[in-house]
Protein backbone atom coordinates (compact mmCIF):
# COMPACT_ATOMS: atom_id res chain seq x y z
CA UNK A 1 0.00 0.00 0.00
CA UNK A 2 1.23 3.24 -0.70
CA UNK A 3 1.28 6.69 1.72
CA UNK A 4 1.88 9.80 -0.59
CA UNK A 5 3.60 13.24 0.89
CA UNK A 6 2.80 16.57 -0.71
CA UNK A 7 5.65 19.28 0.13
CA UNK A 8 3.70 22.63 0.46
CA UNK A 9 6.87 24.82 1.18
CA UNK A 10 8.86 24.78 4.22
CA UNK A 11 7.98 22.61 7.01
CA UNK A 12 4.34 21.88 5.80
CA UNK A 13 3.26 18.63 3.94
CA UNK A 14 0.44 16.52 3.86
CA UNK A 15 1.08 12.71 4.69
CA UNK A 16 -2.00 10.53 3.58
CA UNK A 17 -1.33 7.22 5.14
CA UNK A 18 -4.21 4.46 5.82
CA UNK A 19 -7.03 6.84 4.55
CA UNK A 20 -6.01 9.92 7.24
CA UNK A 21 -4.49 13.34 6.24
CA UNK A 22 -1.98 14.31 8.53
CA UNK A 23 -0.57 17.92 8.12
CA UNK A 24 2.80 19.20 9.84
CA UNK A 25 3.80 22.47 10.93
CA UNK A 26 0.74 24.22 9.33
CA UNK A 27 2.18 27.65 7.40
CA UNK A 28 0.00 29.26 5.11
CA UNK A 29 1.22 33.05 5.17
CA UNK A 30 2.82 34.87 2.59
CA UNK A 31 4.40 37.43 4.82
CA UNK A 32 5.31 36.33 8.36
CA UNK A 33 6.99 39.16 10.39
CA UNK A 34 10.68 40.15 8.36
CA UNK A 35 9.82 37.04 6.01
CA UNK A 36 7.95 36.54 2.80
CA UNK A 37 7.27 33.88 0.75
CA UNK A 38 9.82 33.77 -2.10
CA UNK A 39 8.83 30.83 -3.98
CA UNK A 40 6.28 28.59 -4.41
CA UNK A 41 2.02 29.23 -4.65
CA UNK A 42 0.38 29.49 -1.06
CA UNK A 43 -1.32 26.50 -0.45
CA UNK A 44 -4.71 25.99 -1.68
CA UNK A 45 -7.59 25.97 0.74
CA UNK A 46 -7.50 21.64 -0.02
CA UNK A 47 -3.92 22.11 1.62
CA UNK A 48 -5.74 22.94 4.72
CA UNK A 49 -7.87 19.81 5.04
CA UNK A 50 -6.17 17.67 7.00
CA UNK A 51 -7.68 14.74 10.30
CA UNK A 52 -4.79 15.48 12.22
CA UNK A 53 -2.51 18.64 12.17
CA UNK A 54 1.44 18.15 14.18
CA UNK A 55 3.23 21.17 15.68
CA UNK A 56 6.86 20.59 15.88
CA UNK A 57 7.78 23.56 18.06
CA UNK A 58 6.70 27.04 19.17
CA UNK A 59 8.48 29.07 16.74
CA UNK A 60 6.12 31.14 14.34
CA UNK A 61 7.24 29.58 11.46
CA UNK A 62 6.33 26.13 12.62
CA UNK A 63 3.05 27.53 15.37
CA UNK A 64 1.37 29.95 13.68
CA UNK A 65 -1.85 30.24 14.94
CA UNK A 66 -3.89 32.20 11.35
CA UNK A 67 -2.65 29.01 9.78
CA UNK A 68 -4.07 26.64 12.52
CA UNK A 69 -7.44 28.73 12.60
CA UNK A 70 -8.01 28.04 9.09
CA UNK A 71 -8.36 23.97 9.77
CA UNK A 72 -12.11 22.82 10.08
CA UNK A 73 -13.88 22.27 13.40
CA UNK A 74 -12.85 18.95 15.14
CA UNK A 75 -9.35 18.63 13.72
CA UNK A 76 -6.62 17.05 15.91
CA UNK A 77 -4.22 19.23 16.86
CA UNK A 78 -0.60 17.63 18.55
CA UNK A 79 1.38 19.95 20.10
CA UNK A 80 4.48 19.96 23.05
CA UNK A 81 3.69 20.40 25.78
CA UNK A 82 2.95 23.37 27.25
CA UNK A 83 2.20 24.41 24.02
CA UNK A 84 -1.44 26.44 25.66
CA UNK A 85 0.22 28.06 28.45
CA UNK A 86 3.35 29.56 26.27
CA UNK A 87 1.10 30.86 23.75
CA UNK A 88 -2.37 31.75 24.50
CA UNK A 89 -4.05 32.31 21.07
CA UNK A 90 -3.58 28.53 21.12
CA UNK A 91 -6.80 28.37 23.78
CA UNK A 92 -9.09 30.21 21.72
CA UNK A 93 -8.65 27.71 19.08
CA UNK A 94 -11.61 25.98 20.61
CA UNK A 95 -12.91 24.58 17.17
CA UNK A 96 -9.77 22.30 17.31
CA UNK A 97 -9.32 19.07 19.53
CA UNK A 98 -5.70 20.10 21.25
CA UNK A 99 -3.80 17.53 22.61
CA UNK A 100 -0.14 18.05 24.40
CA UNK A 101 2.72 15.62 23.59
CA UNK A 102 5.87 14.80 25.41
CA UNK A 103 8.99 12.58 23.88
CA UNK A 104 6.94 8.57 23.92
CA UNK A 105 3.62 9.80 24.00
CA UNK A 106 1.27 7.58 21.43
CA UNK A 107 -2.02 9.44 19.39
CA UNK A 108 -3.88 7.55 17.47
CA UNK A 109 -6.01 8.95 14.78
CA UNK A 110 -8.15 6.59 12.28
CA UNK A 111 -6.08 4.21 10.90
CA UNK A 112 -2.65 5.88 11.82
CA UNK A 113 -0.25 6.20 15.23
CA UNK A 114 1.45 8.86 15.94
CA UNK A 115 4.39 9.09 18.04
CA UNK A 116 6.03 12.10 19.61
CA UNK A 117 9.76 11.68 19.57
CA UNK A 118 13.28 13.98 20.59
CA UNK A 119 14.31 16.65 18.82
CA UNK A 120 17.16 19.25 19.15
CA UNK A 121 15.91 22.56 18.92
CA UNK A 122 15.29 25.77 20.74
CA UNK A 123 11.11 25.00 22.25
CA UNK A 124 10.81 28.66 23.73
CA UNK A 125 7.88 30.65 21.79
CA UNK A 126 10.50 33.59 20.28
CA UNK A 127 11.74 36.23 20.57
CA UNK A 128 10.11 36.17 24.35
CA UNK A 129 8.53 34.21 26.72
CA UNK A 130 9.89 32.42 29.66
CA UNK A 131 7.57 28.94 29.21
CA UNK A 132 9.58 26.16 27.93
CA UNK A 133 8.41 23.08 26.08
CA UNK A 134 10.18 20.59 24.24
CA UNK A 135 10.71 20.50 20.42
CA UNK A 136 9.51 17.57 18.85
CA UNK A 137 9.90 15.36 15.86
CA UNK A 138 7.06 12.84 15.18
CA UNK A 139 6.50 8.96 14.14
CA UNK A 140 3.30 8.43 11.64
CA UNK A 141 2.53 4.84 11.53
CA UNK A 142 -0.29 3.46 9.44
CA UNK A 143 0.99 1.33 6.44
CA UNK A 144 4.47 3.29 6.54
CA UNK A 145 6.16 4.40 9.13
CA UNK A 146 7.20 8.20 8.77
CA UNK A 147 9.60 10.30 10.16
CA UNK A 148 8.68 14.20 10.38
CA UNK A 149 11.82 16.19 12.02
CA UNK A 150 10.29 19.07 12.41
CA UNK A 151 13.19 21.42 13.18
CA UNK A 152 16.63 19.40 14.82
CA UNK A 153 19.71 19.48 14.85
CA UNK A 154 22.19 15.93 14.59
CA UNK A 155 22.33 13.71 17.99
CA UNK A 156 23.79 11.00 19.05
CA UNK A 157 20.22 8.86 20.16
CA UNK A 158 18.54 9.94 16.62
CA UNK A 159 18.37 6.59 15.12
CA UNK A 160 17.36 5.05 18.70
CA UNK A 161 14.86 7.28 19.70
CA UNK A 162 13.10 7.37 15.82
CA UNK A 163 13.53 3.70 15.49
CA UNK A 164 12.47 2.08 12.47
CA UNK A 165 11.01 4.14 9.50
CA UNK A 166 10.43 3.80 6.10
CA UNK A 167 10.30 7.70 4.96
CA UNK A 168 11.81 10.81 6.83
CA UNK A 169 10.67 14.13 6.13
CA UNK A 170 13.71 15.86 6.54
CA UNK A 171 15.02 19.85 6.86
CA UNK A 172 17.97 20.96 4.92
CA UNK A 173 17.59 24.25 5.29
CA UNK A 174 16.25 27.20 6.76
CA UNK A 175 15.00 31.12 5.87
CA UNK A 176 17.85 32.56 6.70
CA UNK A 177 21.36 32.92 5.27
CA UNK A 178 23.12 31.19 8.27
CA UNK A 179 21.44 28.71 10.19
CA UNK A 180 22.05 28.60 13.68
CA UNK A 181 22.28 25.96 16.63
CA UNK A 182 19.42 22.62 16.28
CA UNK A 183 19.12 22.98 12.80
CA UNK A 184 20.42 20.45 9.95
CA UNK A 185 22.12 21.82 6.43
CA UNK A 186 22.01 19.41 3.44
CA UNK A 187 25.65 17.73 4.65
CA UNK A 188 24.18 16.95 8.47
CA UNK A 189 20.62 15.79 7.01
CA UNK A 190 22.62 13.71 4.62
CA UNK A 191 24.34 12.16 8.23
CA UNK A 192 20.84 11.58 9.54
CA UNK A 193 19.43 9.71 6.71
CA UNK A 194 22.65 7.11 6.58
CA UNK A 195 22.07 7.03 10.92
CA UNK A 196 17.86 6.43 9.97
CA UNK A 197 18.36 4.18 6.48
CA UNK A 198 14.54 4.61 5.58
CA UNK A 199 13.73 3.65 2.31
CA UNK A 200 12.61 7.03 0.80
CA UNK A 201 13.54 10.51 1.71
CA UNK A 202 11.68 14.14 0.80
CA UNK A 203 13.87 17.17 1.98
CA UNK A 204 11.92 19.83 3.44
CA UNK A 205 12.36 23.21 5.17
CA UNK A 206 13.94 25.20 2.30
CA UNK A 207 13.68 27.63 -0.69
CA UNK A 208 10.45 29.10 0.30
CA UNK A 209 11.21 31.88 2.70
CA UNK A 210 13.40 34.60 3.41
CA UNK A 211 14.38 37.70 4.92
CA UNK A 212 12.73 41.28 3.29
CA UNK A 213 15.95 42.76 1.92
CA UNK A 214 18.33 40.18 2.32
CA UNK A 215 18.08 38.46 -1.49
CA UNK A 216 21.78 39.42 -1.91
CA UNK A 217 23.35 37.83 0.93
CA UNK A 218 24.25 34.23 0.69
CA UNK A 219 21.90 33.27 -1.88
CA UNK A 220 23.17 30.10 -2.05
CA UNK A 221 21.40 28.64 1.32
CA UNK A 222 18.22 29.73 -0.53
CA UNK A 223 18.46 28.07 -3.88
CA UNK A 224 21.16 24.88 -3.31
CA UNK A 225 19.78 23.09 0.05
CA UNK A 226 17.58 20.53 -2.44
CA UNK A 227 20.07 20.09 -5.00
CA UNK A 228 23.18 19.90 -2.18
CA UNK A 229 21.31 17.24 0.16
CA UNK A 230 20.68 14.26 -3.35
CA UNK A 231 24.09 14.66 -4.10
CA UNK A 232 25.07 14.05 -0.42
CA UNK A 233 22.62 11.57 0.25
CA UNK A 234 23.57 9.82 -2.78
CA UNK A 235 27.26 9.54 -1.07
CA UNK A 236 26.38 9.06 2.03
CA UNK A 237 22.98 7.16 1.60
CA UNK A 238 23.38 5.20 -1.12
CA UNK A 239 20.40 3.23 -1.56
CA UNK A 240 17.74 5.74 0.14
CA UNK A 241 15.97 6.77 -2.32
CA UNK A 242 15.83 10.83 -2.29
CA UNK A 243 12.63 12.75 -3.80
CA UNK A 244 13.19 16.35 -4.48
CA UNK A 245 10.02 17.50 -5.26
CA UNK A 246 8.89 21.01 -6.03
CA UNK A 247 6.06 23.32 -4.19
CA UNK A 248 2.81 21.72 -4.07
CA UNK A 249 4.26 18.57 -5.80
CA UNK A 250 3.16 14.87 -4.32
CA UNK A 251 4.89 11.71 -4.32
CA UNK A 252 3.21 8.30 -4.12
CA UNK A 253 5.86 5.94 -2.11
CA UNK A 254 5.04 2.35 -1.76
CA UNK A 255 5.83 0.43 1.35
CA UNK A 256 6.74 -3.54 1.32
CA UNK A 257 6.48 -4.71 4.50
C-alpha cells in the first residue's frame, strides 16, 4: 500500500497514510513578520484539510496560529507540551481538539499512530517568553512508518529514539542565510538519513522563505539546500531513495512490509 507526501513549502506537507491526512507544521502566510514567501504558490484551501494537524515547536514559522485557525472544526491538533500556556491564542482555538505531547507519548487517529519523539531545537515561543516546552519530531505509523523532524539538529540517540522508519521528512535548510544551533544543512541531514536508512527521503524546510531585503546575501542557502542534500545523500545514503520535489508537488511511495 502506498502513503503519498505533498511538500507545500517549508515545514508543511500533507502525509495521507491508511485513509487519514496528517498535516505538519501548518504555514500558510505569505508574509510572516521580516519574512515573505519567495517561492512557491500558497497552499490551496485543499492544503488545509487535513484529520490530524502536528506542531513541531513554538516558533512562528512552525506555530502559527492564522494558519491553525483556518483547519475545520474537530481537527486534531498535537502539540508539546505546554504548548497552551506559552502561547495563548492557542486556547481560543476551541474549534480544534488540542492535545499536548511529550517525547513517547502515542495518538492515534483513524487508521494511523502517531508518536512524539526527541528533537534538538530551541522550544521557547521567540523572541520572548519564559515557558519552555520541548521540540519535537514525530513517528506516523499506518501502512508506513514516517519520520517528520520538524526542526533538529544531529544527535547522538537519533536513530534510537526514531527507530524504524520507512520515509523521513527531513530539513535541509532554513530562511535565513546562516542557520544557527538545532538545525540540519544538506551535509548533516545527509548524516541523519545514513544514521535512519529509511527507504525514501523528501527534503523539506527550504527555498520558500526569506528575509525582506536580504536576497543578496548568501543566496546560495536559498536556492542549493535541495540540489546539495541528493548529491550528499547519494554519497552518504546510497540506496535511500531521495525525492526532491517542487512546491505543491506529491509523491506516491510504496511500502513492502
Amino acid at each position: 500500500m502506498p502513503v503519498e507526501v505533498t511538500w507545500w513549502g517549508h515545514a508543511t506537507c500533507t502525509i495521507e497514510d491508511s485513509n487519514v491526512r496528517v498535516l505538519t507544521d501548518p504555514l500558510f502566510a505569505r508574509r510572516l513578520a521580516h519574512l515573505r514567501r519567495r517561492r512557491g504558490a500558497l497552499p490551496p484551501p485543499p492544503a488545509w484539510r487535513a484529520d490530524v494537524a502536528l506542531v513541531s515547536h513554538l516558533h512562528a514559522d512552525h506555530l502559527h496560529l492564522p494558519s491553525l485557525a483556518r483547519l475545520a472544526p474537530g481537527t486534531r491538533l498535537l502539540v508539546p507540551r505546554d504548548a497552551p500556556r506559552a502561547v495563548p491564542g492557542l486556547r481560543r482555538l476551541t474549534h480544534l481538539e488540542v492535545s499536548e505531547m511529550t517525547p513517547g507519548d502515542e495518538a492515534r487517529v483513524g487508521g494511523v499512530v502517531i508518536r512524539a519523539v526527541p528533537a534538538r531545537h530551541d522550544g521557547r515561543r521567540l523572541p520572548v517568553g519564559p515557558h519552555r516546552s520541548p521540540a519535537l519530531g514525530y513517528v506516523v505509523e499506518g501502512e508506513a512508518r514516517t519520520y517528520f523532524a520538524g526542526d533538529t539538529g544531529l544527535f547522538e540517540s537519533m536513530a534510537e529514539d526514531v527507530g524504524p522508519v520507512d520515509v523521513t521528512l527531513l530539513p535541509v535548510g532554513g530562511w535565513g542565510p546562516y542557520l544557527g544551533e538545532g538545525h540540519l544543512d544538506a551535509g548533516r541531514a545527509a548524516e541523519a538519513l545514513a544514521r535512519l536508512a529509511p527507504r525514501s527521503a523528501v527534503p523539506v524546510h527550504y527555498g520558500t522563505y526569506w528575509p525582506i531585503g536580504m536576497d543578496a546575501v548568501r543566496p546560495h542557502e536559498f536556492h542549493a539546500p535541495g540540489d546539495e542534500f541528493v548529491r550528499l545523500a547519494a554519497e552518504r545514503a546510497p540506496r535511500v531513495a531521495v525525492h526532491r520535489l517542487g512546491h505543491g508537488e506529491s509523491v506516491r511511495l510504496e511500502v513492502a512490509r
